[in-house]
Protein backbone atom coordinates (compact mmCIF):
# COMPACT_ATOMS: atom_id res chain seq x y z
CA UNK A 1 -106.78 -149.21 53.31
CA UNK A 2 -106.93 -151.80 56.13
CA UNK A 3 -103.97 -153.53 57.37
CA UNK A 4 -104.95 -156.79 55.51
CA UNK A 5 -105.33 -154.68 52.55
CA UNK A 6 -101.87 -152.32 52.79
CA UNK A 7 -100.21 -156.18 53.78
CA UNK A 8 -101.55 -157.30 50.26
CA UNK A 9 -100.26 -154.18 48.48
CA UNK A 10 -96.86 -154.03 49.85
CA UNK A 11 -96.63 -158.42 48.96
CA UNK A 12 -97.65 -157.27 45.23
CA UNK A 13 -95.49 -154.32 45.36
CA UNK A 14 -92.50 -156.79 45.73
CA UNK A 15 -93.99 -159.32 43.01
CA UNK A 16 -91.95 -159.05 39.74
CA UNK A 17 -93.83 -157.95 36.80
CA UNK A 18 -95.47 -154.86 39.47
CA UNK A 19 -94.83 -151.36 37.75
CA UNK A 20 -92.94 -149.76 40.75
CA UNK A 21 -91.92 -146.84 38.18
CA UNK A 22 -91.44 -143.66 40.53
CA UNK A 23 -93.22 -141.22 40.47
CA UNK A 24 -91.42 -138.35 38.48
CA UNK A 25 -90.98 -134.94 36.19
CA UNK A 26 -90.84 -132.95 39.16
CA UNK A 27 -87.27 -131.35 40.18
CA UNK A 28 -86.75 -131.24 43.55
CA UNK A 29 -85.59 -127.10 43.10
CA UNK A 30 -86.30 -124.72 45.61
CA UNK A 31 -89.92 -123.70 43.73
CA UNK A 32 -90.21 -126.65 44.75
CA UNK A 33 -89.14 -127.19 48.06
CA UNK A 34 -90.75 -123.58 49.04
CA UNK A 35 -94.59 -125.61 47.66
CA UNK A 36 -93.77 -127.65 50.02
CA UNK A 37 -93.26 -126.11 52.72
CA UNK A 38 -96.42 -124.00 52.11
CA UNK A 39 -98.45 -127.38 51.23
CA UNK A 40 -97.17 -128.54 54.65
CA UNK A 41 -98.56 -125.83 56.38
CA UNK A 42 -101.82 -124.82 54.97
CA UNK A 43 -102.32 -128.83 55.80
CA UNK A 44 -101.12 -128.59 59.49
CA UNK A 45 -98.66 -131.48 58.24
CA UNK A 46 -95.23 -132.33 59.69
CA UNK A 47 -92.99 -133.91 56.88
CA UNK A 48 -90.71 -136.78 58.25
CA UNK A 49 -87.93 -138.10 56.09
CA UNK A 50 -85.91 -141.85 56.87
CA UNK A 51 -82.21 -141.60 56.62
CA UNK A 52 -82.33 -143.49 53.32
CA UNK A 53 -84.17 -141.42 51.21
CA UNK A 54 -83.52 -138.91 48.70
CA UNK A 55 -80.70 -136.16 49.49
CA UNK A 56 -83.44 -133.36 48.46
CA UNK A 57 -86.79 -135.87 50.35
CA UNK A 58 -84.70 -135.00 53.49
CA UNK A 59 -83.52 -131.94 52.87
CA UNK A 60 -87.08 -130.36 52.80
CA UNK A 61 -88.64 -132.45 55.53
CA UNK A 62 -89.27 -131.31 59.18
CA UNK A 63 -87.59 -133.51 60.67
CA UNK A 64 -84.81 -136.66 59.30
CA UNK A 65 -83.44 -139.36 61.24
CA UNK A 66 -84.53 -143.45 62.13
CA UNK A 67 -87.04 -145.03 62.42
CA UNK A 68 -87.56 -144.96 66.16
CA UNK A 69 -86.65 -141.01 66.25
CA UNK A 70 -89.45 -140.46 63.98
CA UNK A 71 -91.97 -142.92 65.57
CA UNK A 72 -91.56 -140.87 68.40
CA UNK A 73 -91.81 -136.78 67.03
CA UNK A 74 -95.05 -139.08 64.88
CA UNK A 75 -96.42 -139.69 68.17
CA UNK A 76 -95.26 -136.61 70.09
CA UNK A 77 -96.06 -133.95 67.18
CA UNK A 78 -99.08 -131.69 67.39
CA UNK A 79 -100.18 -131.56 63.52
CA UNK A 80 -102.85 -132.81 62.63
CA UNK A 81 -101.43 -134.78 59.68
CA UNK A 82 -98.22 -136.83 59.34
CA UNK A 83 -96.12 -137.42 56.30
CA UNK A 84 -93.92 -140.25 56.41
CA UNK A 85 -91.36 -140.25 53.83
CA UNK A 86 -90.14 -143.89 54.26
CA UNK A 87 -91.59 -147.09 53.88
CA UNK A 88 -94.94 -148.75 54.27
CA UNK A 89 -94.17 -150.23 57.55
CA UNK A 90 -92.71 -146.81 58.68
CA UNK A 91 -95.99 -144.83 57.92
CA UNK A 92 -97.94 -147.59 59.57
CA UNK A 93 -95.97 -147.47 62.83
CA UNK A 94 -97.02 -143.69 62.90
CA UNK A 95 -100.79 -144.41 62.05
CA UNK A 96 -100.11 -147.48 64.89
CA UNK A 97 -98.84 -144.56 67.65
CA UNK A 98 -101.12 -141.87 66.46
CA UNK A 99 -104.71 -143.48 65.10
CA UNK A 100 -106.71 -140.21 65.32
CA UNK A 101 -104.28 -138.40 63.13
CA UNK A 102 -104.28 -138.29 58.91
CA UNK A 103 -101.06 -140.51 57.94
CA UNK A 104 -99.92 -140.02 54.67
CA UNK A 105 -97.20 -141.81 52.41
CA UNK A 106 -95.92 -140.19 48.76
CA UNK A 107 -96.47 -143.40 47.24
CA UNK A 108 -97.61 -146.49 48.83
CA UNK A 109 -95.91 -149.05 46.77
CA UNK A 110 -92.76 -148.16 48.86
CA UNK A 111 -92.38 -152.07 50.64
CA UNK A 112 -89.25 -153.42 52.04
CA UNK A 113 -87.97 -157.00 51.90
CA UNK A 114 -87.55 -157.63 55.60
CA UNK A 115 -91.06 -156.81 56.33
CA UNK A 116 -92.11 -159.07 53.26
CA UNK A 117 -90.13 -161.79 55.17
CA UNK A 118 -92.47 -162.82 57.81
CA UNK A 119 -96.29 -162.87 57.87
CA UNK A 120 -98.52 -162.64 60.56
CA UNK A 121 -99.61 -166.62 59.89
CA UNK A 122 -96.12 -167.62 59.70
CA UNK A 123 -95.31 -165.83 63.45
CA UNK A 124 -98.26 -167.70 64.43
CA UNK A 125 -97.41 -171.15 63.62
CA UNK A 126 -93.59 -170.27 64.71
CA UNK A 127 -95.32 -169.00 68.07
CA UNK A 128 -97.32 -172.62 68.12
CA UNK A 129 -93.68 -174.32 68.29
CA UNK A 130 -92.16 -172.38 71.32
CA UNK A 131 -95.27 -171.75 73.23
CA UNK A 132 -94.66 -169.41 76.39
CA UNK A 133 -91.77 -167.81 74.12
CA UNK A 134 -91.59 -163.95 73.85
CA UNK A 135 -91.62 -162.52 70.49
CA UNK A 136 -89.43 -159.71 69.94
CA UNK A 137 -89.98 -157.80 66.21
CA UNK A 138 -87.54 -155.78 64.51
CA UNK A 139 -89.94 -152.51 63.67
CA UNK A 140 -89.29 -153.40 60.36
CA UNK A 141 -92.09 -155.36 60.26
CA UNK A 142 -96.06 -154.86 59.30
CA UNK A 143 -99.02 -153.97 61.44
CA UNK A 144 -99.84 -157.31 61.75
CA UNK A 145 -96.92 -159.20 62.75
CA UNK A 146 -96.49 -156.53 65.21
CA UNK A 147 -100.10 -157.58 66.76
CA UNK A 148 -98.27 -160.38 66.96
CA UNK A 149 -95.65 -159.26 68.94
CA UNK A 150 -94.76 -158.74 72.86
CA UNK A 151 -92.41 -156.27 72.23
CA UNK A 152 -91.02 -154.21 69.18
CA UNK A 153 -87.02 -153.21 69.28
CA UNK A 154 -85.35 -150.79 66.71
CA UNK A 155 -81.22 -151.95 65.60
CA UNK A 156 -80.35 -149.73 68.54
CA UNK A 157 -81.97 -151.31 71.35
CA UNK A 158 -82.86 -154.87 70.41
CA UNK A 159 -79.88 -156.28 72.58
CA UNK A 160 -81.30 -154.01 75.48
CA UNK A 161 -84.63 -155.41 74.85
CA UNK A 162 -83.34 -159.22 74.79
CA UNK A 163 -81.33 -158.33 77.94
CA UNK A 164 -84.50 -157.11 79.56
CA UNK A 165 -86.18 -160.82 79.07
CA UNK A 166 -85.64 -163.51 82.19
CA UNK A 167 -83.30 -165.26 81.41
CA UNK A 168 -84.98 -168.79 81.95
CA UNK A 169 -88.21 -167.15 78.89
CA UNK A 170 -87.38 -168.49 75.34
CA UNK A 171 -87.10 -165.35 73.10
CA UNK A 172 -88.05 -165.41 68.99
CA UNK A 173 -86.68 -162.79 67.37
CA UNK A 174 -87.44 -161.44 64.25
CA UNK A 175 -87.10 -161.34 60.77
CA UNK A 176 -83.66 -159.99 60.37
CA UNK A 177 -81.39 -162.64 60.69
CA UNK A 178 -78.28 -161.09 60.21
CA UNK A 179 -79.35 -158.15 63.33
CA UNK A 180 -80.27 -161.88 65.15
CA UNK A 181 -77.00 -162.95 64.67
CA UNK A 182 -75.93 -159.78 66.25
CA UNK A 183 -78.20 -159.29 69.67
CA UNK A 184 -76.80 -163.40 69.91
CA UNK A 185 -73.61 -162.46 69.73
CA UNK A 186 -73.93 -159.56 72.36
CA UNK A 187 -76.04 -161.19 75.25
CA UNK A 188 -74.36 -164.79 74.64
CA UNK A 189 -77.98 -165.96 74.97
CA UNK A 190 -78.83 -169.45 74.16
CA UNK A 191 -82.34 -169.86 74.25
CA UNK A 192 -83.09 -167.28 70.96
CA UNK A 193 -84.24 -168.68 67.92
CA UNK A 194 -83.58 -166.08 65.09
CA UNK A 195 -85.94 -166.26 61.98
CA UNK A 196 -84.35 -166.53 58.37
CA UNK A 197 -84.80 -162.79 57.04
CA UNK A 198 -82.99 -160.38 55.56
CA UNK A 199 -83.27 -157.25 53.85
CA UNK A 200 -82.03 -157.59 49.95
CA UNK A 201 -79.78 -154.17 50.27
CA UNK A 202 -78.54 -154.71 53.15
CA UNK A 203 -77.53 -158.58 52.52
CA UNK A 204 -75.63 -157.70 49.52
CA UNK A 205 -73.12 -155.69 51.29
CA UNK A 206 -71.23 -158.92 51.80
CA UNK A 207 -67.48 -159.55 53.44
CA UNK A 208 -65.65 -160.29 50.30
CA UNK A 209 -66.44 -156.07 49.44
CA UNK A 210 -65.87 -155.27 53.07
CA UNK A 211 -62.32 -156.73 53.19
CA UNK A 212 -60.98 -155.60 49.90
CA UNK A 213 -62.42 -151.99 50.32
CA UNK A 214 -60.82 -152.30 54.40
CA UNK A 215 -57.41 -153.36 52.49
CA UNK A 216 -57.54 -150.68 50.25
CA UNK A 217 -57.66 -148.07 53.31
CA UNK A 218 -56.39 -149.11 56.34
CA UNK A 219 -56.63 -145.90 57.84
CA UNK A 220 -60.11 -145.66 57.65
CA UNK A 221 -62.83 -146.80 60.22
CA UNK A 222 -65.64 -149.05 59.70
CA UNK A 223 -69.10 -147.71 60.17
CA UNK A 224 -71.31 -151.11 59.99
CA UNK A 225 -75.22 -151.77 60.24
CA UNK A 226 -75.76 -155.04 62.46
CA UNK A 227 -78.70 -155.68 59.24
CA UNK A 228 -75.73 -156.31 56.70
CA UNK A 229 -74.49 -159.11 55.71
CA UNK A 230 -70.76 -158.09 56.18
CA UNK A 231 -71.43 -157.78 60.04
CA UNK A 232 -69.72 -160.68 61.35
CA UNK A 233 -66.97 -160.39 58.81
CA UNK A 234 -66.62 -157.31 60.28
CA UNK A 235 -66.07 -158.66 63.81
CA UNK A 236 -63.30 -161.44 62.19
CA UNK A 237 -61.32 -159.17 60.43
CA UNK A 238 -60.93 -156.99 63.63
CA UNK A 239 -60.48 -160.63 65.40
CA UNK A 240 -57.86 -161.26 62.95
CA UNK A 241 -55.95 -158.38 63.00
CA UNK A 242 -56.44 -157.37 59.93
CA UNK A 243 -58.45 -154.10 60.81
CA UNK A 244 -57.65 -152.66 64.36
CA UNK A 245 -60.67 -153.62 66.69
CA UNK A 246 -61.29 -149.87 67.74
CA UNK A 247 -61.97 -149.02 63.85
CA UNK A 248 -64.63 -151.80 63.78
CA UNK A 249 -68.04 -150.18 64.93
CA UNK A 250 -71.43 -152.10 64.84
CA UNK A 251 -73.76 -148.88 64.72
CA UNK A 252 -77.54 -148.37 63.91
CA UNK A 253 -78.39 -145.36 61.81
CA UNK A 254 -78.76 -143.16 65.05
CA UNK A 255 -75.52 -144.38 66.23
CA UNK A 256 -73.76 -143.87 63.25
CA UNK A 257 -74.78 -139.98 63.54
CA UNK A 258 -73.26 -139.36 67.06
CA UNK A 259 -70.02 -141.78 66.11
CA UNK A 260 -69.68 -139.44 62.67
CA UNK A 261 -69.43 -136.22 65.06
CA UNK A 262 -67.14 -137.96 67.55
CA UNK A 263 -64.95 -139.07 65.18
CA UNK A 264 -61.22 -138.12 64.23
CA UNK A 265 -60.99 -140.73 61.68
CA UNK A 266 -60.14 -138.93 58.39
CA UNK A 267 -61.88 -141.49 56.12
CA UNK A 268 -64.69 -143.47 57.14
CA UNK A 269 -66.31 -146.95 54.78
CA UNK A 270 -69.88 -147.30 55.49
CA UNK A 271 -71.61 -150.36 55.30
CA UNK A 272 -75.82 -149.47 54.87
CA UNK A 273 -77.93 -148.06 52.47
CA UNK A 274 -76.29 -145.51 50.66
CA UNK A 275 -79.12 -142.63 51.41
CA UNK A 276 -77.20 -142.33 54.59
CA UNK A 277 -73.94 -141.25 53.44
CA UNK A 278 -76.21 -137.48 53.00
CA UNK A 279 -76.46 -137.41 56.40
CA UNK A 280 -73.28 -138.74 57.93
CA UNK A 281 -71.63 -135.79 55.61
CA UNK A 282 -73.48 -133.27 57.19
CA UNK A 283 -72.91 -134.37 60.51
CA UNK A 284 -69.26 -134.27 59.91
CA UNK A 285 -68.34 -132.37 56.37
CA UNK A 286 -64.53 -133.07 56.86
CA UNK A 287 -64.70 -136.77 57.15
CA UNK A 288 -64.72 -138.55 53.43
CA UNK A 289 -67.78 -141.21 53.79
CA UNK A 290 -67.43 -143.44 51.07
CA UNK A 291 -70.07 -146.46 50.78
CA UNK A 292 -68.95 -150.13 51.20
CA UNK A 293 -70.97 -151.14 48.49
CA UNK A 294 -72.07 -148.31 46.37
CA UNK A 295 -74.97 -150.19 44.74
CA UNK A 296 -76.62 -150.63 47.90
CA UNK A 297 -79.63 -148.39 46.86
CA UNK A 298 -83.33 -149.78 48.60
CA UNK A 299 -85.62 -149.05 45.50
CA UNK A 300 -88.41 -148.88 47.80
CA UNK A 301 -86.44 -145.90 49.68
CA UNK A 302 -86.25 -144.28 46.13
CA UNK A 303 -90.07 -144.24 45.38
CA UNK A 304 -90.31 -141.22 47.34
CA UNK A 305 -89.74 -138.44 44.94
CA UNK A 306 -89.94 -134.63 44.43
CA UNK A 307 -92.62 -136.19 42.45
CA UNK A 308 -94.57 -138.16 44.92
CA UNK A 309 -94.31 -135.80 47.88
CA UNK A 310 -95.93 -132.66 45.54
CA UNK A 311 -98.30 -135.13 45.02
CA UNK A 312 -98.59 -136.44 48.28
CA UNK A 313 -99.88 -133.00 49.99
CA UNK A 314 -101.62 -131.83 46.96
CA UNK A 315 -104.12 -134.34 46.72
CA UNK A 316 -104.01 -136.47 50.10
CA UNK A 317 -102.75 -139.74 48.82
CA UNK A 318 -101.63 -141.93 49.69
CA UNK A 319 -103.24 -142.23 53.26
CA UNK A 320 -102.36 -145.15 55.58
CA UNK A 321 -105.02 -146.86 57.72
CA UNK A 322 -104.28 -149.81 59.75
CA UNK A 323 -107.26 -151.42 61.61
CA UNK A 324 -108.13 -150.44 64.97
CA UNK A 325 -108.16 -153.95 66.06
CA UNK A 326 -104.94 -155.13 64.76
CA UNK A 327 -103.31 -150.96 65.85
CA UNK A 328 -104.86 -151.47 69.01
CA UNK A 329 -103.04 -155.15 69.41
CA UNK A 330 -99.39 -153.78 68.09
CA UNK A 331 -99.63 -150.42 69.82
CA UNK A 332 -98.44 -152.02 73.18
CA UNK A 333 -95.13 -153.77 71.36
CA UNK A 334 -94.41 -150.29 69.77
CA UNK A 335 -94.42 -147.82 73.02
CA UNK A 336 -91.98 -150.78 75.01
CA UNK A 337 -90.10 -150.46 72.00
CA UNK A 338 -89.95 -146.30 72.14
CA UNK A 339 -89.04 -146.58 76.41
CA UNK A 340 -86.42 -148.68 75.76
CA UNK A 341 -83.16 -147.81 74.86
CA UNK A 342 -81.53 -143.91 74.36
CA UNK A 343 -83.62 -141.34 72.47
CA UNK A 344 -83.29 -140.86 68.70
CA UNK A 345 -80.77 -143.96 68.38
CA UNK A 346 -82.98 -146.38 66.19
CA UNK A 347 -83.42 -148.37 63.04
């Protein structure tokens, strides 16, 4: 599948009408999970699972974490094949970083709404307005909006990556607007123009949820993902008084980790997709992590299933092939975006 083609399946997969029915009838038992494992090996295949997937997706995978963690053990790791269990624009980052290996996804329906909200034409006719302007793309974008792209940043490091433009260079950021919003905030910068995207889970998790959940335990501290929409209602109610500013943190997925093993909160509200509360409670098993909004669930996320891993390594599908042109174009955006910014804190 060439990048023009995986573009055109990931658009469908978010048309309604699409089947997007998981993949299923498989338990995710330890028969299971021992398959795996053997699958994995007889392949030569490291198994990488994103924060939001399924409790027993990442509990069988080589490694778990973010989405710039993994880009970098995808381009760092010695096997010979690499299975992303994420999204499509996840697996294509890895293909991106590592074109002579096999990249793999369980099922490649998986999309996501942020990366649907920007296409390569659209950056380029944006790009025609501001001419001389640097583009900076959240990763969670395709291959080619990232050929697009001068540099790629990850939640983590996007303000580091704004702060690392002159000051005098006009900077477009995007798609999410909401993360914009945030690296505006931060650097104070005037001259970024922030495009109008959003993820769907993430935007849901909106203030009027935030603040009653907040009222409803004051003692607890606020775990927030610059993506949602509840971000700057975040910052107002600490503003405000009405949650103490040290129990308001803007974290990415990474972040969130360390904070979770630093903290001695008793009760912390977390404000991201809801595949993350598996890890947080690992990190820190006598903390209760309770979801801001527990119906913020990325379907796309969910796609990858006992299911569609077995079948994954079993038969080789679905593999992920961006063209060399348009890889060779985004590769450059993707390493500034891996050198910038404190390992394994990303998306």
């Amino acid at each position: 599948m060439t990048a023009s083609s995986t573009a055109a399946a990931h658009d469908t997969a978010a048309e309604p009408g699409v089947d997007l029915t998981p993949f299923g009838g498989v338990v995710g038992d330890q028969a299971w999970r021992e398959e795996i494992l053997r699958l994995a090996a007889e392949q030569d295949a490291v198994v990488l699972a994103h924060n939001y997937q399924l409790p027993e997706i990442q509990d069988v995978a080589h490694h778990t974490g973010d989405s710039l963690a993994l880009s970098r053990i995808a381009a760092e790791s010695t096997a010979s094949t690499i299975v992303f269990c994420g999204v499509h624009f996840m697996a294509e980052t890895a293909k991106i970083l590592s074109p002579d290996k096999r990249v793999l996804i369980p099922d490649e329906r998986a999309g996501c709404s942020l990366a649907d909200s920007i296409t390569a034409d659209q950056l380029r006719a944006w790009k025609a307005e501001h001419p001389g302007a640097v583009v900076v793309s959240y990763v969670n974008t395709t291959a080619a909006v990232k050929a697009e792209t001068d540099i790629c940043c990850t939640s983590s490091n996007a303000v580091d990556v704004v702060r690392s433009i002159p000051a005098d260079r006009e900077v477009l950021f995007l798609p999410d607007q909401f993360l914009g919003a945030h690296v505006q905030r931060e650097t104070g910068r005037e001259n970024l123009h922030v495009w109008a995207g959003e993820c769907h889970v993430h935007a849901g998790i909106n203030g009027a949820e935030l603040a009653e959940r907040a009222a409803a335990a004051p003692d607890a501290e606020l775990f927030i993902h610059p993506e949602c929409g509840c971000a700057t209602s975040a910052l107002y109610l600490a503003g405000e008084g009405g949650v103490p500013a040290e129990k308001v943190r803007i974290l990415s997925t990474g972040g969130m980790l360390d904070a979770a093993r630093g903290t001695s909160a008793s009760s912390v509200l977390v404000a991201t997709e809801v595949g993350m509360l598996h890890q947080l409670r690992q990190a820190a098993p006598n903390v209760d992590f309770r979801a801001v909004n527990d119906r913020a669930s990325c379907r796309y996320m969910k796609m990858i299933t006992p299911a569609a891993l077995l079948r994954c390594l079993r038969e080789g599908l679905d593999e992920v092939h961006v063209d060399p042109d348009t890889a060779s174009q985004a590769r450059s955006a993707v390493r500034r975006m891996i050198e910038i910014g404190r390992p394994g804190g990303g998306e």
